[in-house]
PDB file of N, CA and C in Angstrom:
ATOM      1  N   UNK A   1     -16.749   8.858  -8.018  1.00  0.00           N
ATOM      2  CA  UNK A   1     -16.467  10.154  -7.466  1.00  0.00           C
ATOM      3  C   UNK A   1     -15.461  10.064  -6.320  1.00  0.00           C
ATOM      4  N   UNK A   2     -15.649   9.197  -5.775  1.00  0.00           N
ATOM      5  CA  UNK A   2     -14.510   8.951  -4.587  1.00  0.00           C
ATOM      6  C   UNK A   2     -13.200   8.230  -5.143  1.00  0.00           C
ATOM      7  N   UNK A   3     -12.852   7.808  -6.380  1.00  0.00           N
ATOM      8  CA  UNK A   3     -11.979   7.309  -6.278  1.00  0.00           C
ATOM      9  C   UNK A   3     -11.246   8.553  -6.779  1.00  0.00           C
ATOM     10  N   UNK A   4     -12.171   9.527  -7.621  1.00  0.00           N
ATOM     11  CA  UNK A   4     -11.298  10.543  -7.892  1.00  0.00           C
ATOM     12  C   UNK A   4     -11.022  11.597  -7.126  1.00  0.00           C
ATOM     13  N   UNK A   5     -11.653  11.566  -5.887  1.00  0.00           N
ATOM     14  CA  UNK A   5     -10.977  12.086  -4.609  1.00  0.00           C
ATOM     15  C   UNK A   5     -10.372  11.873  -3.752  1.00  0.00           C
ATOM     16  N   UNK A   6      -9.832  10.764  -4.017  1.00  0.00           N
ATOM     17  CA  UNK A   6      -8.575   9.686  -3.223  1.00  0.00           C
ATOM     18  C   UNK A   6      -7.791  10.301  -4.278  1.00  0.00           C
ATOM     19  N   UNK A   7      -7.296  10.014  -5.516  1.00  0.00           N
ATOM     20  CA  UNK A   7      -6.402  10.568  -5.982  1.00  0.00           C
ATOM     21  C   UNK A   7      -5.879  11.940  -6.135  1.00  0.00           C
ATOM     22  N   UNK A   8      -7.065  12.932  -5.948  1.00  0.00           N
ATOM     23  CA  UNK A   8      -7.005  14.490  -5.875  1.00  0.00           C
ATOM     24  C   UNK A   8      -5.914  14.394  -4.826  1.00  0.00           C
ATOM     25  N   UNK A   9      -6.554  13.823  -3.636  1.00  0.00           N
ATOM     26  CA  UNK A   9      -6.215  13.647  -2.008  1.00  0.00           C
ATOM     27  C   UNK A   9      -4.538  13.667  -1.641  1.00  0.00           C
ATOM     28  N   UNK A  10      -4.332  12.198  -2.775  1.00  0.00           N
ATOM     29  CA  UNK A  10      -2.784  11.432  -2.956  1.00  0.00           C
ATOM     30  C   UNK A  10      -2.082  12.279  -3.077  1.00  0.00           C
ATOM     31  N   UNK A  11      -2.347  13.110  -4.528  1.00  0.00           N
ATOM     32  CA  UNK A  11      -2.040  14.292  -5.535  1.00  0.00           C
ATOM     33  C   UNK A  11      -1.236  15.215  -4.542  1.00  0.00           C
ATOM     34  N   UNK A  12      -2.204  15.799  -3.936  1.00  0.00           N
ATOM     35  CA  UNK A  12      -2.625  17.141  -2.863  1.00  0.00           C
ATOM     36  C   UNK A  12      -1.164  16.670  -1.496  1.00  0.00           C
ATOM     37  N   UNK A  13      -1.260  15.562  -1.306  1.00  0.00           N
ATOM     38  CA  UNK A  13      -0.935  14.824  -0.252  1.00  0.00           C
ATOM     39  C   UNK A  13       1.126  14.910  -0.616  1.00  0.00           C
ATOM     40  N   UNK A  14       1.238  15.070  -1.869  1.00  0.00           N
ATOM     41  CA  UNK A  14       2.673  14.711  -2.244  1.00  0.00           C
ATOM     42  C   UNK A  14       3.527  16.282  -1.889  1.00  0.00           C
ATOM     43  N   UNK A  15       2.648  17.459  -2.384  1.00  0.00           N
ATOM     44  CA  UNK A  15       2.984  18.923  -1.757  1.00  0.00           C
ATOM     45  C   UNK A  15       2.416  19.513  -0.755  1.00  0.00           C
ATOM     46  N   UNK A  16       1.266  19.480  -0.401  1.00  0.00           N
ATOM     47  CA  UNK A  16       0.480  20.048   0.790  1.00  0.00           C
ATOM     48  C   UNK A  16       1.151  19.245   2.510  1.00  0.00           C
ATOM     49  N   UNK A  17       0.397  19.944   3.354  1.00  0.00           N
ATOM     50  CA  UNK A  17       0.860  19.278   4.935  1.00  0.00           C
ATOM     51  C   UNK A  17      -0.650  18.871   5.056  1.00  0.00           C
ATOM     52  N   UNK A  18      -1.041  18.176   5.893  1.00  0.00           N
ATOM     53  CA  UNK A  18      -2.286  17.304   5.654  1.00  0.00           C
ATOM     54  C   UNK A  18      -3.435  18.371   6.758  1.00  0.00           C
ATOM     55  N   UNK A  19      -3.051  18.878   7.637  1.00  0.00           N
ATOM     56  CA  UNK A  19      -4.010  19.946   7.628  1.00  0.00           C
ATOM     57  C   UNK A  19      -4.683  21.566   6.710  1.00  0.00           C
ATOM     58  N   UNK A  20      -3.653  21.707   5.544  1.00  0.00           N
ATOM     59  CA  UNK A  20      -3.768  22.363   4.344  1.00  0.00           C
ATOM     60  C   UNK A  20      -4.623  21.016   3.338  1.00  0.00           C
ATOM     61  N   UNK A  21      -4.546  20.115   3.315  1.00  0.00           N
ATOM     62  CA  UNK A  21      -5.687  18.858   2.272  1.00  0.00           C
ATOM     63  C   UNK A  21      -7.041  19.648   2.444  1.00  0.00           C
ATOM     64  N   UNK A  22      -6.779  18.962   3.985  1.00  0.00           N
ATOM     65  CA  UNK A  22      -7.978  18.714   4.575  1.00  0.00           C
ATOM     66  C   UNK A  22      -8.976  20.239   4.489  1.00  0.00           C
ATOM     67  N   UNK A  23      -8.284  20.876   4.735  1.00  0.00           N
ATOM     68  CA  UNK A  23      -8.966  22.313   5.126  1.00  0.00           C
ATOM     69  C   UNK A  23      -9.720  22.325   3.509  1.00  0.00           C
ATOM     70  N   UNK A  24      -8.691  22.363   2.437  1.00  0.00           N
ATOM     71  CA  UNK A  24      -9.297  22.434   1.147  1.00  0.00           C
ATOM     72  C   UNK A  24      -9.953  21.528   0.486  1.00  0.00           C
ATOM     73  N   UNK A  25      -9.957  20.643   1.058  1.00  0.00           N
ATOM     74  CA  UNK A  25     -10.661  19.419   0.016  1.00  0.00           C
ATOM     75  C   UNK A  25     -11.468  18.903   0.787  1.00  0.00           C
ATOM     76  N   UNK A  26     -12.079  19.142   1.789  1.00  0.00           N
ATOM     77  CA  UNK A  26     -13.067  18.134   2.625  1.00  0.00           C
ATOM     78  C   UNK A  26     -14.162  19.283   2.484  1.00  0.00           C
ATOM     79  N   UNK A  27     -14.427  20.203   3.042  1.00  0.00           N
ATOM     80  CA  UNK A  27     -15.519  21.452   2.633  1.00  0.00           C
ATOM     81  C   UNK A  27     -16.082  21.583   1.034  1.00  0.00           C
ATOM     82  N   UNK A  28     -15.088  21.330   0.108  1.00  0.00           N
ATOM     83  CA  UNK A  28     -15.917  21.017  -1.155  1.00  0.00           C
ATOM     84  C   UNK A  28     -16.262  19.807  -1.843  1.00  0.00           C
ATOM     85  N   UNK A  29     -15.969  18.550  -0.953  1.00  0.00           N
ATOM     86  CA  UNK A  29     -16.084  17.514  -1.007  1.00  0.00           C
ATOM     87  C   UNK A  29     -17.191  16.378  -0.573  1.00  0.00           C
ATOM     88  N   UNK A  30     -17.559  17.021   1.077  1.00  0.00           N
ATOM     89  CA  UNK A  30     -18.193  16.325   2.033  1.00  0.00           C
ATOM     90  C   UNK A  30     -19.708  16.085   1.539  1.00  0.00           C
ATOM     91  N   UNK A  31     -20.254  17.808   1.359  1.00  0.00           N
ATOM     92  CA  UNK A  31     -21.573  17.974   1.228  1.00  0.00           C
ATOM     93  C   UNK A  31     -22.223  16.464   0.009  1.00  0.00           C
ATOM     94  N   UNK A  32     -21.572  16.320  -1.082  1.00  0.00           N
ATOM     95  CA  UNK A  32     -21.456  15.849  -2.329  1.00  0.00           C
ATOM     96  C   UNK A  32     -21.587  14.257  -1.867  1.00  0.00           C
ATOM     97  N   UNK A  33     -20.808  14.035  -0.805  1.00  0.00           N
ATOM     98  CA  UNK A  33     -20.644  12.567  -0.379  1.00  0.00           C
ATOM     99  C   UNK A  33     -21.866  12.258   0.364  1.00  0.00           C
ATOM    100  N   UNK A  34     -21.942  13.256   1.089  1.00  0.00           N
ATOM    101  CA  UNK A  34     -23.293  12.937   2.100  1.00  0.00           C
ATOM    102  C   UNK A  34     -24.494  12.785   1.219  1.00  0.00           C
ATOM    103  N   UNK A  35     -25.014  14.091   0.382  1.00  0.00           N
ATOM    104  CA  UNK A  35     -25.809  13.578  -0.497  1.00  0.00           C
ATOM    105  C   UNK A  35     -26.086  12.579  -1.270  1.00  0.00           C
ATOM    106  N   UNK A  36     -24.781  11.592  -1.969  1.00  0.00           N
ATOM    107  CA  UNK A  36     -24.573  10.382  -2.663  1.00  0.00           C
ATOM    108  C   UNK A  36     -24.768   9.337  -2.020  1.00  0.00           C
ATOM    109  N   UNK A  37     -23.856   9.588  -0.849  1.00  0.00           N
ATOM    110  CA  UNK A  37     -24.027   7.910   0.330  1.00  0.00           C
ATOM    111  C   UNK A  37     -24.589   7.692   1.019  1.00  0.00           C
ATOM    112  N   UNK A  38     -25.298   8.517   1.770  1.00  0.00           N
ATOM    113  CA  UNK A  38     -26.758   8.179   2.550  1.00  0.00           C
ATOM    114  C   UNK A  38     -27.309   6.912   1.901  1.00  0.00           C
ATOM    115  N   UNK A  39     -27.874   7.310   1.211  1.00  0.00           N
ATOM    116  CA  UNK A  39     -28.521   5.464   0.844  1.00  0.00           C
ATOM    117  C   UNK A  39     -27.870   4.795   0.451  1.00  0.00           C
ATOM    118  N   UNK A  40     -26.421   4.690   0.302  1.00  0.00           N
ATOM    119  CA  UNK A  40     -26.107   3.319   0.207  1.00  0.00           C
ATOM    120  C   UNK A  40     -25.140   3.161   1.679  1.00  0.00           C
ATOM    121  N   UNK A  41     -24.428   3.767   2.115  1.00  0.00           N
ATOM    122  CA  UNK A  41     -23.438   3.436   3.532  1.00  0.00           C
ATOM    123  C   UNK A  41     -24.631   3.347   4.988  1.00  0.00           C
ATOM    124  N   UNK A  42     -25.406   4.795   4.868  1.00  0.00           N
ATOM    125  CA  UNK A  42     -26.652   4.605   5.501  1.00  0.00           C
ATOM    126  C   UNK A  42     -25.885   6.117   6.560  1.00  0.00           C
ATOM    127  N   UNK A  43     -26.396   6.533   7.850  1.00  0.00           N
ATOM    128  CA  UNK A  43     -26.474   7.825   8.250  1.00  0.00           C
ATOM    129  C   UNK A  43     -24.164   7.721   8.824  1.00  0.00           C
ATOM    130  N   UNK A  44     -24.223   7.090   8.715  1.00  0.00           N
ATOM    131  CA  UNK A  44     -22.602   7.348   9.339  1.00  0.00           C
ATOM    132  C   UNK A  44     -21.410   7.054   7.931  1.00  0.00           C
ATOM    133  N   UNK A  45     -21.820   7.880   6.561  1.00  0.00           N
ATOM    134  CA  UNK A  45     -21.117   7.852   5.935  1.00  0.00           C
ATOM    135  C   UNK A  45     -20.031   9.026   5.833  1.00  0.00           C
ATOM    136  N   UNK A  46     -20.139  10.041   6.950  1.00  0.00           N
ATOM    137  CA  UNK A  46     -19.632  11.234   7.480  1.00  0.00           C
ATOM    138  C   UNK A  46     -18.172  10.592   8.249  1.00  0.00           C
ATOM    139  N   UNK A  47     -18.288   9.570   8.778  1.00  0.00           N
ATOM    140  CA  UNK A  47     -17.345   8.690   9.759  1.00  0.00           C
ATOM    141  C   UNK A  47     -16.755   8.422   8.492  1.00  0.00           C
ATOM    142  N   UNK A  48     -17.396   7.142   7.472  1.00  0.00           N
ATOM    143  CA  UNK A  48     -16.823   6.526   6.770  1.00  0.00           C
ATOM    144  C   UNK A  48     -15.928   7.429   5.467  1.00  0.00           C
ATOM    145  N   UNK A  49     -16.276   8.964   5.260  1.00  0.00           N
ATOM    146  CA  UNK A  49     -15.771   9.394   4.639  1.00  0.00           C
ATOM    147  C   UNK A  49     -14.555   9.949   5.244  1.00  0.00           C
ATOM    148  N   UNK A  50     -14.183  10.405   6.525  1.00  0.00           N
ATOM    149  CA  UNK A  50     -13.233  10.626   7.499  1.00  0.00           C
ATOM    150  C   UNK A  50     -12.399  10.015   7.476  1.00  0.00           C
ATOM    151  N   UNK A  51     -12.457   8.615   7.257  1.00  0.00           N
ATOM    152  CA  UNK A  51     -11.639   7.321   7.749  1.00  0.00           C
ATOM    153  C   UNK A  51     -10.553   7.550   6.329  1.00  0.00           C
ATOM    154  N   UNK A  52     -11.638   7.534   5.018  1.00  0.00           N
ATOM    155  CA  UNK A  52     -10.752   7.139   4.156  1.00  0.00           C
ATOM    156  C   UNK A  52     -10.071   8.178   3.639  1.00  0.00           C
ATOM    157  N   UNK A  53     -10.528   9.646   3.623  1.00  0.00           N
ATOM    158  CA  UNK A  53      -9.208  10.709   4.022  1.00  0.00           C
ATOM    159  C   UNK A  53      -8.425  10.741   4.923  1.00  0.00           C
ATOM    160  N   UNK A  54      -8.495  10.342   5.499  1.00  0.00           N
ATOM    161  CA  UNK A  54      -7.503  10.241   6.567  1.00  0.00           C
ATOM    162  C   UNK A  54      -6.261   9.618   5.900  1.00  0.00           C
ATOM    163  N   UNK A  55      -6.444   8.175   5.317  1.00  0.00           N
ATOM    164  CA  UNK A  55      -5.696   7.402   5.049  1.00  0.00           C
ATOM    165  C   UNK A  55      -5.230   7.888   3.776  1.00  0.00           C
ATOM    166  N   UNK A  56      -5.953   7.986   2.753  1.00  0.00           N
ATOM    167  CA  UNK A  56      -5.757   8.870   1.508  1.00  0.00           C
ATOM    168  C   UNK A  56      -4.284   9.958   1.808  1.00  0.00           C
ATOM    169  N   UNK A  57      -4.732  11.202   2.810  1.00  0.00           N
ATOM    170  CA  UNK A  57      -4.038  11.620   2.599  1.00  0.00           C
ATOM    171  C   UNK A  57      -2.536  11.627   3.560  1.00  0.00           C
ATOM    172  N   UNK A  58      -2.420  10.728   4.347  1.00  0.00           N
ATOM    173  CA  UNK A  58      -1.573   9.969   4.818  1.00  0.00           C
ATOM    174  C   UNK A  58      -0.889   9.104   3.777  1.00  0.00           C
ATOM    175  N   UNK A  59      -1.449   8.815   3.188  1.00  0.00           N
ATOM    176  CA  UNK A  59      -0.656   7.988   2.019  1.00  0.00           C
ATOM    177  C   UNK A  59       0.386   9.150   1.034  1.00  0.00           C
ATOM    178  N   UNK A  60      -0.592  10.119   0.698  1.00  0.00           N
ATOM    179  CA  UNK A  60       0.237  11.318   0.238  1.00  0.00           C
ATOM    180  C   UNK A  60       1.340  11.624   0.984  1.00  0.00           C
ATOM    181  N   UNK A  61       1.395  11.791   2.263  1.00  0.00           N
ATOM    182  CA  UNK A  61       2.637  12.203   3.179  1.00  0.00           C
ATOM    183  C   UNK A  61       4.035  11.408   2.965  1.00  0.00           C
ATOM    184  N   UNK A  62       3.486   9.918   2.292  1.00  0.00           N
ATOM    185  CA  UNK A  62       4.581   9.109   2.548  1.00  0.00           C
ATOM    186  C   UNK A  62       4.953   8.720   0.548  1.00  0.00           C
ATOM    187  N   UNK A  63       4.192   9.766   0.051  1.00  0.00           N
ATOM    188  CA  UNK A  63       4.750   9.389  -1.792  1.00  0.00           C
ATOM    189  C   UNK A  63       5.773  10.493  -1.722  1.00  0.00           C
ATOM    190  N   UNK A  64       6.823  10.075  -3.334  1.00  0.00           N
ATOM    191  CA  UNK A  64       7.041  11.262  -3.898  1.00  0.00           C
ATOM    192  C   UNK A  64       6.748  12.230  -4.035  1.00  0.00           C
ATOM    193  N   UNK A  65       6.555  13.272  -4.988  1.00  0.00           N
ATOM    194  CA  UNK A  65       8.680  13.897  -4.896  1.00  0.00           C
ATOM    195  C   UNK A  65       8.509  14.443  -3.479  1.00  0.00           C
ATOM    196  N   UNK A  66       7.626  14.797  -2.980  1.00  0.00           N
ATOM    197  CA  UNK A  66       7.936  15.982  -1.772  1.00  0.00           C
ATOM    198  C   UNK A  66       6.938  15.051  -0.462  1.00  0.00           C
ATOM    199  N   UNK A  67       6.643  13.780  -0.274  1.00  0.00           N
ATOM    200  CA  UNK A  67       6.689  13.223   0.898  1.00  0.00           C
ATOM    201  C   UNK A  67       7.014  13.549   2.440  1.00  0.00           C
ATOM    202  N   UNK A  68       6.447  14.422   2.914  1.00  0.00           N
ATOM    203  CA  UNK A  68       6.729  15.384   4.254  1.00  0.00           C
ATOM    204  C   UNK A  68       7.356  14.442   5.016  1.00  0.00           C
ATOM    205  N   UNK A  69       6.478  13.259   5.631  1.00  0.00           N
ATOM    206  CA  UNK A  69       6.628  12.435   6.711  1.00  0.00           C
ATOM    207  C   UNK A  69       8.020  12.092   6.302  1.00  0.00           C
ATOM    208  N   UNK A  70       8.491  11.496   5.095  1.00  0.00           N
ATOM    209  CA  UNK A  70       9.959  11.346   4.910  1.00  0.00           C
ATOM    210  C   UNK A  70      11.001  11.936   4.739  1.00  0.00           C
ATOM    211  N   UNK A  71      10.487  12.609   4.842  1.00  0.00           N
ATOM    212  CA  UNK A  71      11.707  13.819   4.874  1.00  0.00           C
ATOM    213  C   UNK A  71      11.848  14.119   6.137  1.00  0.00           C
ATOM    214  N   UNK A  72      10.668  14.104   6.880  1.00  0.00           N
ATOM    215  CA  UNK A  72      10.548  14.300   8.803  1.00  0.00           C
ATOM    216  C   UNK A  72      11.931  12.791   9.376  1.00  0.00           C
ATOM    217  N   UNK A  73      11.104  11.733   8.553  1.00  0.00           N
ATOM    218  CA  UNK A  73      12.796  10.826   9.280  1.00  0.00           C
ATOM    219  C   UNK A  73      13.596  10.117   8.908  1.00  0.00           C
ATOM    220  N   UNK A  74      13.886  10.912   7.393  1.00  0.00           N
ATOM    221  CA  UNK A  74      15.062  11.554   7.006  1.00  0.00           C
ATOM    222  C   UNK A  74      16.279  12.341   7.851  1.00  0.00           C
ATOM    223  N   UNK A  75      15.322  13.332   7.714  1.00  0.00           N
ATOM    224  CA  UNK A  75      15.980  14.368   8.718  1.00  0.00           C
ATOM    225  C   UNK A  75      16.499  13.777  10.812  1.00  0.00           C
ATOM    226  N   UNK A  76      15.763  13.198  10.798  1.00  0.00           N
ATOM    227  CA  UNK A  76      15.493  12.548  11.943  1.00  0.00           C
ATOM    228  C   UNK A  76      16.709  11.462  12.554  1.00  0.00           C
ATOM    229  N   UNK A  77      16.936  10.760  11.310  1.00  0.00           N
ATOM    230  CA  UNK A  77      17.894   8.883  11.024  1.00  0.00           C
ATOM    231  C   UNK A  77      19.229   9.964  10.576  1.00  0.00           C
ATOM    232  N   UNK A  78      19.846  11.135   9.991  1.00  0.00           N
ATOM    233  CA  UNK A  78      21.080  11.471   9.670  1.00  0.00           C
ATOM    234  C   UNK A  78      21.056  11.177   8.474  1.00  0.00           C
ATOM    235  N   UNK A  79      22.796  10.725   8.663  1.00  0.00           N
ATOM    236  CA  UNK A  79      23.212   9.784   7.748  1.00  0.00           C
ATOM    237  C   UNK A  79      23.737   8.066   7.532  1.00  0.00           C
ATOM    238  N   UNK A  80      22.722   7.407   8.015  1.00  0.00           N
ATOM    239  CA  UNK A  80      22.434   6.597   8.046  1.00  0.00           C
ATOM    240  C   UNK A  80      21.379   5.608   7.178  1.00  0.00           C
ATOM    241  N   UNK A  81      21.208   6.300   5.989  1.00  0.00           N
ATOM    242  CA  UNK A  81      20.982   5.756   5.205  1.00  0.00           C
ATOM    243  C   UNK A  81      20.133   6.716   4.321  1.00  0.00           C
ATOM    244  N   UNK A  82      19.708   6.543   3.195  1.00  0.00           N
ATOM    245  CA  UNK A  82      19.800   7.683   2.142  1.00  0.00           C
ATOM    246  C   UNK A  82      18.146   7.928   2.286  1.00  0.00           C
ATOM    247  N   UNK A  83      17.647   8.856   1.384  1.00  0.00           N
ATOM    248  CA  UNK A  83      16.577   9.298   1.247  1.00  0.00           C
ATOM    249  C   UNK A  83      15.592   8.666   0.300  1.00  0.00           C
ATOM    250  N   UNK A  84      16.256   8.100  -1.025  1.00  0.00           N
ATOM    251  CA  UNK A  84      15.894   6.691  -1.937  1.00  0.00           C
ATOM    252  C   UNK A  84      15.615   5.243  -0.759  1.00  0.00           C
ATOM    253  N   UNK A  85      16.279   5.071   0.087  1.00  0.00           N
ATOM    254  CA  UNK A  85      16.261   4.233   1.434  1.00  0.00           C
ATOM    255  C   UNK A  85      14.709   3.804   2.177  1.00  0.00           C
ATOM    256  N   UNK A  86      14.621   5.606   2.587  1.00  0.00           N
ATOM    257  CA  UNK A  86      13.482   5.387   3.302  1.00  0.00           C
ATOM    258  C   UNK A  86      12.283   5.675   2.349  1.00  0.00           C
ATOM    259  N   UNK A  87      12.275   6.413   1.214  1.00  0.00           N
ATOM    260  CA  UNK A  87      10.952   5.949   0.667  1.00  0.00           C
ATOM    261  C   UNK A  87      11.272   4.694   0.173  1.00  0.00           C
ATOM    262  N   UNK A  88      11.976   3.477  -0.054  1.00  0.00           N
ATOM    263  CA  UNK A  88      11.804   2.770  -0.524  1.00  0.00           C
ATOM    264  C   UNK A  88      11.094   1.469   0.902  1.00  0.00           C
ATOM    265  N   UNK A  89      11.463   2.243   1.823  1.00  0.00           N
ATOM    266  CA  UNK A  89      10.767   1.597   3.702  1.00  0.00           C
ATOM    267  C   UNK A  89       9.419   2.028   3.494  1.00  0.00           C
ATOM    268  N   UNK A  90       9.197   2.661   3.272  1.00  0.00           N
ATOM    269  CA  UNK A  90       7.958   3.544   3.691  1.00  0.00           C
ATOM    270  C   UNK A  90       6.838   2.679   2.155  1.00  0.00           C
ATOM    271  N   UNK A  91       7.352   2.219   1.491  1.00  0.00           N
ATOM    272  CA  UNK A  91       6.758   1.490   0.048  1.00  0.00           C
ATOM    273  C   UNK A  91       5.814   0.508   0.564  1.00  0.00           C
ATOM    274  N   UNK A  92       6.078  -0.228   1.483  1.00  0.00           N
ATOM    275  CA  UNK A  92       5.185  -1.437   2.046  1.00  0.00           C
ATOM    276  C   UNK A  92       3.473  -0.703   2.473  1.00  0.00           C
ATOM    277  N   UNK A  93       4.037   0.211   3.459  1.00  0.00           N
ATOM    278  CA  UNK A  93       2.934   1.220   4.112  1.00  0.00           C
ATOM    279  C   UNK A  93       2.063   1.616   3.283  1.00  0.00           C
ATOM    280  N   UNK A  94       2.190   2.351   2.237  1.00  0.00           N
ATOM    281  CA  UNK A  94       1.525   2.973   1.050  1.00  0.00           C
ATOM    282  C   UNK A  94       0.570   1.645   0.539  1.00  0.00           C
ATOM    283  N   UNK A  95       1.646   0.614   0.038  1.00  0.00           N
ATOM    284  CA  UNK A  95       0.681  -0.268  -0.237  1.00  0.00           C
ATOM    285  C   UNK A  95      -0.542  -1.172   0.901  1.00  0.00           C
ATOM    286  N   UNK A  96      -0.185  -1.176   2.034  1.00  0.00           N
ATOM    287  CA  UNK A  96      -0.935  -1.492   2.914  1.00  0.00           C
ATOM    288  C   UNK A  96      -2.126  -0.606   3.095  1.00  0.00           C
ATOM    289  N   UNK A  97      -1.911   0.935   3.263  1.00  0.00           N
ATOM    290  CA  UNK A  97      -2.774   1.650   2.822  1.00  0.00           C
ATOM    291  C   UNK A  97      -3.315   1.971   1.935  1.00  0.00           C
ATOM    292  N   UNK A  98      -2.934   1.761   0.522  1.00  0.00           N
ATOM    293  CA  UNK A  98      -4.335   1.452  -0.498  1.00  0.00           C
ATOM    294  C   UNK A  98      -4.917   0.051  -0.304  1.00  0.00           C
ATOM    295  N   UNK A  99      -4.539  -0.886  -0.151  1.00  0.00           N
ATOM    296  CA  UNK A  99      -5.642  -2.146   0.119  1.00  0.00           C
ATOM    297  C   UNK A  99      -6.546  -1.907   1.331  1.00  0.00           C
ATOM    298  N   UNK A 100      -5.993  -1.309   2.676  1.00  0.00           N
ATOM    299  CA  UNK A 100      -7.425  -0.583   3.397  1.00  0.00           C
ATOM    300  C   UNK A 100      -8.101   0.422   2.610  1.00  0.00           C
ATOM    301  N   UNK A 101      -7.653   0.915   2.310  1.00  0.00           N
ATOM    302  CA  UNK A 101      -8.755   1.769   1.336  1.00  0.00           C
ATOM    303  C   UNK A 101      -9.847   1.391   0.225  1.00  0.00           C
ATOM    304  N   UNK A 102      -9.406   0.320  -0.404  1.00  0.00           N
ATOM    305  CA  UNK A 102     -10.080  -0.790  -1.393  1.00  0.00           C
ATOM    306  C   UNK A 102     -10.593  -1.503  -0.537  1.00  0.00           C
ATOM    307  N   UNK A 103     -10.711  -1.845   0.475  1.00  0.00           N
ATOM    308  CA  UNK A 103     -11.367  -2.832   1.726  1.00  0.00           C
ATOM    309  C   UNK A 103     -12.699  -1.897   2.025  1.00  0.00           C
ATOM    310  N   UNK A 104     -12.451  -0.894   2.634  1.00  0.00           N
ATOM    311  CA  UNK A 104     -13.449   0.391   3.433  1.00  0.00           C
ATOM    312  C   UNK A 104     -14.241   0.789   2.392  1.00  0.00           C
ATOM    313  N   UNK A 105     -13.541   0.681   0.432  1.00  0.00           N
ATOM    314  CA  UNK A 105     -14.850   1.038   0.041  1.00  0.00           C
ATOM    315  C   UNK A 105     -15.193   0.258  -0.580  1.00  0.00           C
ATOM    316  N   UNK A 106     -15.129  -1.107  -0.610  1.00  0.00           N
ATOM    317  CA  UNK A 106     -16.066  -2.227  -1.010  1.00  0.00           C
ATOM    318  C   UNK A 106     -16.475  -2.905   0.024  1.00  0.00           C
ATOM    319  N   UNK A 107     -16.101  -2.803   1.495  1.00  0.00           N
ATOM    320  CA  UNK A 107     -17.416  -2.978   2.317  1.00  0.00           C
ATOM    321  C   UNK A 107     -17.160  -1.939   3.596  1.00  0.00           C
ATOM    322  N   UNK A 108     -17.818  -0.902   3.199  1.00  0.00           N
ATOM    323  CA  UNK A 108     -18.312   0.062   3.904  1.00  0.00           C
ATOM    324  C   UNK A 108     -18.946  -0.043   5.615  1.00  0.00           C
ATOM    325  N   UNK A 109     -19.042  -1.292   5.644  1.00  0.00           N
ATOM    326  CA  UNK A 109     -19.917  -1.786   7.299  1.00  0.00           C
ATOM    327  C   UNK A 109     -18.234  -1.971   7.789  1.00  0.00           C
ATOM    328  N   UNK A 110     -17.202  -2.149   7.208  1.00  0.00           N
ATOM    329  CA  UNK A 110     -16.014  -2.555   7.614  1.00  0.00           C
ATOM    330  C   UNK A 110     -15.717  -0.835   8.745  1.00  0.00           C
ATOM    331  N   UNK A 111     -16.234  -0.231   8.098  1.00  0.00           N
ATOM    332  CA  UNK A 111     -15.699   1.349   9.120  1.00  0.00           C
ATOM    333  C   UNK A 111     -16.469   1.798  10.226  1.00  0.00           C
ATOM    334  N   UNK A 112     -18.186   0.722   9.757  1.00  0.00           N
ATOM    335  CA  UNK A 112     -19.018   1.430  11.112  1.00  0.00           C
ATOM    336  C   UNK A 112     -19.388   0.269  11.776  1.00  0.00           C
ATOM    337  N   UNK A 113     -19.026  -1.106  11.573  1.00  0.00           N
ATOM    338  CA  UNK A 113     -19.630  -2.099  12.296  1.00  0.00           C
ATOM    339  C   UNK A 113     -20.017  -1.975  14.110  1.00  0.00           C
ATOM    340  N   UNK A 114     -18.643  -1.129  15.000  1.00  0.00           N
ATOM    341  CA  UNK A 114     -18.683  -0.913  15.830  1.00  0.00           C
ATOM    342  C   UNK A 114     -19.764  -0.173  15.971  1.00  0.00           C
ATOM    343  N   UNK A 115     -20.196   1.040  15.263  1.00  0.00           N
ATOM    344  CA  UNK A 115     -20.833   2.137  15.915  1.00  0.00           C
ATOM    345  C   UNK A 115     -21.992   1.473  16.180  1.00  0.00           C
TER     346      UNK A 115
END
């Protein structure tokens, strides 16, 4: 269920601004998680579900076709190098952020160890 709300997220993440995601996809989302992960993450799976939208849809900001954040410095850098350029900069990130994401949900103590 969560992996198919990381991808909704991604999806959502390539046209939406990430406070339009969030507004829509965390209210019909949350209740569903809390009920599921309680027994297995334990009472701070509310944190742990936070964390990985967050990143989820941060990752959206920085995909295709319509990538906000890149187009933000795009717009930002001129012409100084093309728009194929910086999403192809921004490629490392994405992948760094799905392997935290594959980290946080195969060990889940990885998001609350502190608390």
């Amino acid at each position: 269920m969560i992996a198919l709300f990381l991808l909704a997220v991604i999806v959502m993440g390539m046209f939406l601004d990430s406070t339009s995601i969030i507004v829509i996809a965390v209210p019909i989302v949350l209740p569903l998680v809390v009920a599921l992960g309680t027994d297995i993450i334990g009472p701070d799976v509310v944190i742990w579900f936070g964390l990985i939208t967050i990143i989820a849809v941060e990752m959206g900001l920085l995909t295709p076709p319509f990538g906000i954040s890149v187009f933000v410095v795009k717009n930002t850098i001129g012409d100084v190098c093309s728009l194929q350029d910086v999403f192809a900069g921004a490629f490392p990130y994405v992948l760094a952020m799905a392997v935290l994401v594959g980290l946080c949900m195969l060990f889940p103590a990885l998001v609350t160890f502190v608390l």
